[in-house]
Protein backbone atom coordinates (compact mmCIF):
# COMPACT_ATOMS: atom_id res chain seq x y z
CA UNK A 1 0.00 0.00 0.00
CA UNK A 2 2.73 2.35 0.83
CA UNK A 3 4.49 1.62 -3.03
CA UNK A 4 1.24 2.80 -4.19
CA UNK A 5 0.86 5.76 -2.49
CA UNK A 6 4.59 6.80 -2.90
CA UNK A 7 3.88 6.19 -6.54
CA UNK A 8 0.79 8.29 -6.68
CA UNK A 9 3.29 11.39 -4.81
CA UNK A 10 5.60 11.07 -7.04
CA UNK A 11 4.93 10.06 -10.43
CA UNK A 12 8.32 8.63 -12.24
CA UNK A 13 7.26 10.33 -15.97
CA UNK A 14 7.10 14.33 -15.26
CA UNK A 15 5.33 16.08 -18.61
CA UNK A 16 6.73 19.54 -19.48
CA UNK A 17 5.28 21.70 -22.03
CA UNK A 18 2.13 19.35 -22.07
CA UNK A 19 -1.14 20.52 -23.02
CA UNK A 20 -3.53 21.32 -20.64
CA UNK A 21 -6.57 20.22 -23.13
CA UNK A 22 -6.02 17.32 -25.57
CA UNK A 23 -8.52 17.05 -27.97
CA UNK A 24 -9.94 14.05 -30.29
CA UNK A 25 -7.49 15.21 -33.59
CA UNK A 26 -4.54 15.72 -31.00
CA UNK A 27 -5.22 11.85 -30.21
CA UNK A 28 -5.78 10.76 -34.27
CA UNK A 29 -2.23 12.84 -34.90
CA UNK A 30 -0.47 10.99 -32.03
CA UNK A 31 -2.12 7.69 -33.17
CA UNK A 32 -1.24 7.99 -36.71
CA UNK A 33 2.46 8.86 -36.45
CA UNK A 34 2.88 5.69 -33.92
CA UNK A 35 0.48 3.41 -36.72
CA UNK A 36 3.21 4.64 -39.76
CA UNK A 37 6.42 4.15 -37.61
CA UNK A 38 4.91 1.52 -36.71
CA UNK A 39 4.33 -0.58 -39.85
CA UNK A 40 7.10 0.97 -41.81
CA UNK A 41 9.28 -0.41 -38.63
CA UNK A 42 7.47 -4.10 -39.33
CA UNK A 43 7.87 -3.89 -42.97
CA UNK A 44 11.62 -3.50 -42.44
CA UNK A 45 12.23 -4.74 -39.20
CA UNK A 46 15.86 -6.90 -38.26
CA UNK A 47 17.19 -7.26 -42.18
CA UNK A 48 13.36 -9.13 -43.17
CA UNK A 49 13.08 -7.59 -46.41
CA UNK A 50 9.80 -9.60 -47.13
CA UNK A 51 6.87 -7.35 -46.51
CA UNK A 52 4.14 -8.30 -44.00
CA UNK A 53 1.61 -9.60 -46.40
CA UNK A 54 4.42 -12.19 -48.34
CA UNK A 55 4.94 -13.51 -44.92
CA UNK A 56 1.36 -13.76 -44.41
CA UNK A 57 0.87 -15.70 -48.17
CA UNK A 58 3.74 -17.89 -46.79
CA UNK A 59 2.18 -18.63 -43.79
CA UNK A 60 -1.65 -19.33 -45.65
CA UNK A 61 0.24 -21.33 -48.10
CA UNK A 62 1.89 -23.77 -45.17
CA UNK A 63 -0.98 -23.24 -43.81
CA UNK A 64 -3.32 -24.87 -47.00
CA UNK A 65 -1.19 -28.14 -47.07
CA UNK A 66 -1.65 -28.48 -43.03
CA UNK A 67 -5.06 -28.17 -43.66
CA UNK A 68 -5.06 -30.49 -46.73
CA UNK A 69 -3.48 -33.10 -44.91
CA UNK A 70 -5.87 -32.91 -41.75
CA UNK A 71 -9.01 -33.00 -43.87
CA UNK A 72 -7.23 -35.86 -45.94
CA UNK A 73 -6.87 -38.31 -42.65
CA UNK A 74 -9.94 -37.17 -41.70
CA UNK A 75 -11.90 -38.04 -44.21
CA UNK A 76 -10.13 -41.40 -44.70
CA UNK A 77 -10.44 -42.35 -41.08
CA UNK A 78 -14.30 -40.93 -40.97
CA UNK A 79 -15.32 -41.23 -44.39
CA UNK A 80 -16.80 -37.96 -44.68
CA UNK A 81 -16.33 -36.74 -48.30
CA UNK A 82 -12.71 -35.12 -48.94
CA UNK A 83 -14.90 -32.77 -51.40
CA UNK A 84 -16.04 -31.08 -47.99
CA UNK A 85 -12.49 -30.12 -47.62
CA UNK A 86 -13.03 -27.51 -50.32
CA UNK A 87 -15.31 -25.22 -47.59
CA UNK A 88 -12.39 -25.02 -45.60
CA UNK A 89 -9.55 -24.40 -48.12
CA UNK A 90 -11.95 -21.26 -49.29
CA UNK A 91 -12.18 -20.06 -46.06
CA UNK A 92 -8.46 -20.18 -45.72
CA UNK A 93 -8.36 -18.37 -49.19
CA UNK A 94 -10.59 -16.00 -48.18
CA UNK A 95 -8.96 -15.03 -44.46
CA UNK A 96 -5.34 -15.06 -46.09
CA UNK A 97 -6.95 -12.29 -48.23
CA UNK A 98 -8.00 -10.30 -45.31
CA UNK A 99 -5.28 -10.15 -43.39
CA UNK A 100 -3.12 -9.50 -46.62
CA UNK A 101 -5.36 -6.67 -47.74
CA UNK A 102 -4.68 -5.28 -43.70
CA UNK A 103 -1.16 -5.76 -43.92
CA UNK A 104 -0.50 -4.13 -47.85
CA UNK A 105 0.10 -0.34 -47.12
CA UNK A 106 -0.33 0.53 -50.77
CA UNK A 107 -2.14 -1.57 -52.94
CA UNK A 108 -4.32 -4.03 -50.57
CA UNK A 109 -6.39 -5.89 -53.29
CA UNK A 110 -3.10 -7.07 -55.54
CA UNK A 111 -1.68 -8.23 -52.43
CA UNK A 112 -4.74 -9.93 -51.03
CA UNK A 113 -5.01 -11.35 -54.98
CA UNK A 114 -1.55 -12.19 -55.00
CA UNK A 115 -1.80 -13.82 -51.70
CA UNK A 116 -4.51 -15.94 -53.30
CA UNK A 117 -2.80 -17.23 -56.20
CA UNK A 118 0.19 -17.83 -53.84
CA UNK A 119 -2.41 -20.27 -51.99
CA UNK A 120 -4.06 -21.50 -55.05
CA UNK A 121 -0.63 -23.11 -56.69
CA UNK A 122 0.08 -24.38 -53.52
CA UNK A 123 -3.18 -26.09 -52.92
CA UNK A 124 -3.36 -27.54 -56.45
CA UNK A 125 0.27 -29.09 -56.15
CA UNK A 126 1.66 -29.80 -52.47
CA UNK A 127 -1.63 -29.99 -51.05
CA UNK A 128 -3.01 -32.54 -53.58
CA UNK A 129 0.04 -34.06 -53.38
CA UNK A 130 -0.06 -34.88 -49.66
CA UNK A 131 -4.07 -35.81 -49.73
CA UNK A 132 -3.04 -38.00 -52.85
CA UNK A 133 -0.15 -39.53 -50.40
CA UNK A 134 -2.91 -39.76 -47.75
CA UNK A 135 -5.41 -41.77 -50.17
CA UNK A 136 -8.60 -39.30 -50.57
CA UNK A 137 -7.49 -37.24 -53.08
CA UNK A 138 -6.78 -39.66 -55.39
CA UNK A 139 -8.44 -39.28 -59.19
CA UNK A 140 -10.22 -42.60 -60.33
CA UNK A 141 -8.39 -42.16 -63.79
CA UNK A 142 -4.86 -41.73 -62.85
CA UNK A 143 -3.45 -37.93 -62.47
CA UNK A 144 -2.36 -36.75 -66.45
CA UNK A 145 -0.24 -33.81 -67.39
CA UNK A 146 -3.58 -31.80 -68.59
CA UNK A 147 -6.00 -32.71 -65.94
CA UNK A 148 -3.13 -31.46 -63.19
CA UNK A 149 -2.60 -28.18 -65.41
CA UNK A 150 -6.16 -27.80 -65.90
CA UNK A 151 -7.40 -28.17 -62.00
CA UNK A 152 -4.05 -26.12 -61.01
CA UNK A 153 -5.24 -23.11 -63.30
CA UNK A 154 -8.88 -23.76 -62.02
CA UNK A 155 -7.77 -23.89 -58.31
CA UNK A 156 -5.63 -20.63 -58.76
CA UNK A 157 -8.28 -18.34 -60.46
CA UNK A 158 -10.97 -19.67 -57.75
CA UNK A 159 -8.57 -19.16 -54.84
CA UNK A 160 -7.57 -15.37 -56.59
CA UNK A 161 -11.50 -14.55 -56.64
CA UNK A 162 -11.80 -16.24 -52.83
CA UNK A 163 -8.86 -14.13 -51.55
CA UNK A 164 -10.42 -10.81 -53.20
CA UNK A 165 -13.36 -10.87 -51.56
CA UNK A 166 -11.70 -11.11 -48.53
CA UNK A 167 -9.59 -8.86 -49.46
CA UNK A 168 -12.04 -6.44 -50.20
CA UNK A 169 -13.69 -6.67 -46.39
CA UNK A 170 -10.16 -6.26 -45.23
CA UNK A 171 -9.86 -3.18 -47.04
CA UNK A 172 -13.20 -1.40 -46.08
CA UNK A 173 -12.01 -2.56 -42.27
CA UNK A 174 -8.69 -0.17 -42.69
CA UNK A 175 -8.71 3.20 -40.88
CA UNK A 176 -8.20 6.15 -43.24
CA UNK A 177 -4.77 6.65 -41.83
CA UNK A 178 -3.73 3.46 -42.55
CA UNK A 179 -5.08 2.96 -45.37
CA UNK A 180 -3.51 6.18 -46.79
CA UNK A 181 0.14 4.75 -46.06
C-alpha cells in the first residue's frame, strides 16, 4: 500500500510543455504517427526484407497443405467426403486475403489477390500431393499432365476470386490513416 501511495506522490514520468486540453485530432495525430512508424518499422524490421503480407501468403500457403493433410486423414479415417475439404480451403483463401489486404500499405487488393494465387498453386500441387499420399485425393483415372494443369489453373483463379473478396472486407475494415500509407 505504501508503493502505491509513494507512486501516486511522485509520479516517475514528469510532462513539461504538455497541453492542458487534448482534444480528439490531438489523439488521431499521435495515433497515426505511432500506426506509420509503426508498420514501416514491421515492414523492415531486423534485415526481413519480405513485406508483412508475403509472410502472411507464406504462412496461408503452409498453412493450405496443413489443412489439406488434416481433412485428408480425416476423411479417410471418418469417411466424410474429402470434397467437404473444399469449404475449408476457401475459407483459408478468403482469411489469407483479409489479413493480406490489412497488412499491404499501398495496394491491398493485388496483395490480397496475390496472396490468393500464392495459396491456389500451392493447394493444387503440395496440397493434392499430400491428400493423394494420404489416399482421398486420389483421381479414379490416374493424375495426367492436362488434368493437373487444368485443376491447377482452375484452383488458382478460384482461390484469386476467394482471396479478393476477402480482401475487399479487409480493405473497407482499414482506418483512413492506414489505409492512406
Amino acid at each position: 500500500m505504501f508503493e502505491i501511495a509513494h507512486v501516486l506522490a511522485n509520479p516517475p514520468l514528469q510532462l513539461t510543455n504538455a497541453p492542458t486540453i487534448v482534444t480528439a485530432s490531438d489523439i488521431c495525430q499521435v495515433r497515426s504517427q505511432v500506426n506509420d512508424r509503426t508498420f514501416a518499422s514491421i515492414s523492415r524490421s531486423h534485415g526481413n526484407s519480405m513485406v508483412p503480407w508475403v509472410r502472411i501468403a507464406v504462412f496461408g500457403a503452409v498453412a493450405v497443405v496443413c489443412f489439406d493433410v488434416i481433412a485428408a486423414g480425416a476423411s479417410r479415417v471418418t469417411g466424410i467426403p474429402y470434397g467437404w475439404a473444399t469449404l475449408g480451403s476457401w475459407l483459408l483463401y478468403a482469411w489469407i486475403g483479409f489479413l493480406a489486404a490489412r497488412a499491404a500499405p499501398g495496394a491491398p487488393l493485388r496483395a490480397a489477390a496475390l496472396s490468393g494465387l500464392i495459396l491456389g498453386l500451392t493447394d493444387a500441387s503440395a496440397g493434392w500431393a499430400a491428400s493423394w499420399a494420404i489416399g482421398p485425393g486420389r483421381i479414379a483415372g490416374g493424375l495426367t499432365t492436362s488434368r493437373w494443369l487444368g485443376t491447377a489453373i482452375f484452383v488458382a483463379v478460384l482461390a484469386v476470386g476467394v482471396a479478393t473478396l476477402g480482401g475487399l472486407a479487409g480493405r473497407a475494415g482499414r482506418s483512413p490513416d492506414r489505409a492512406a500509407v
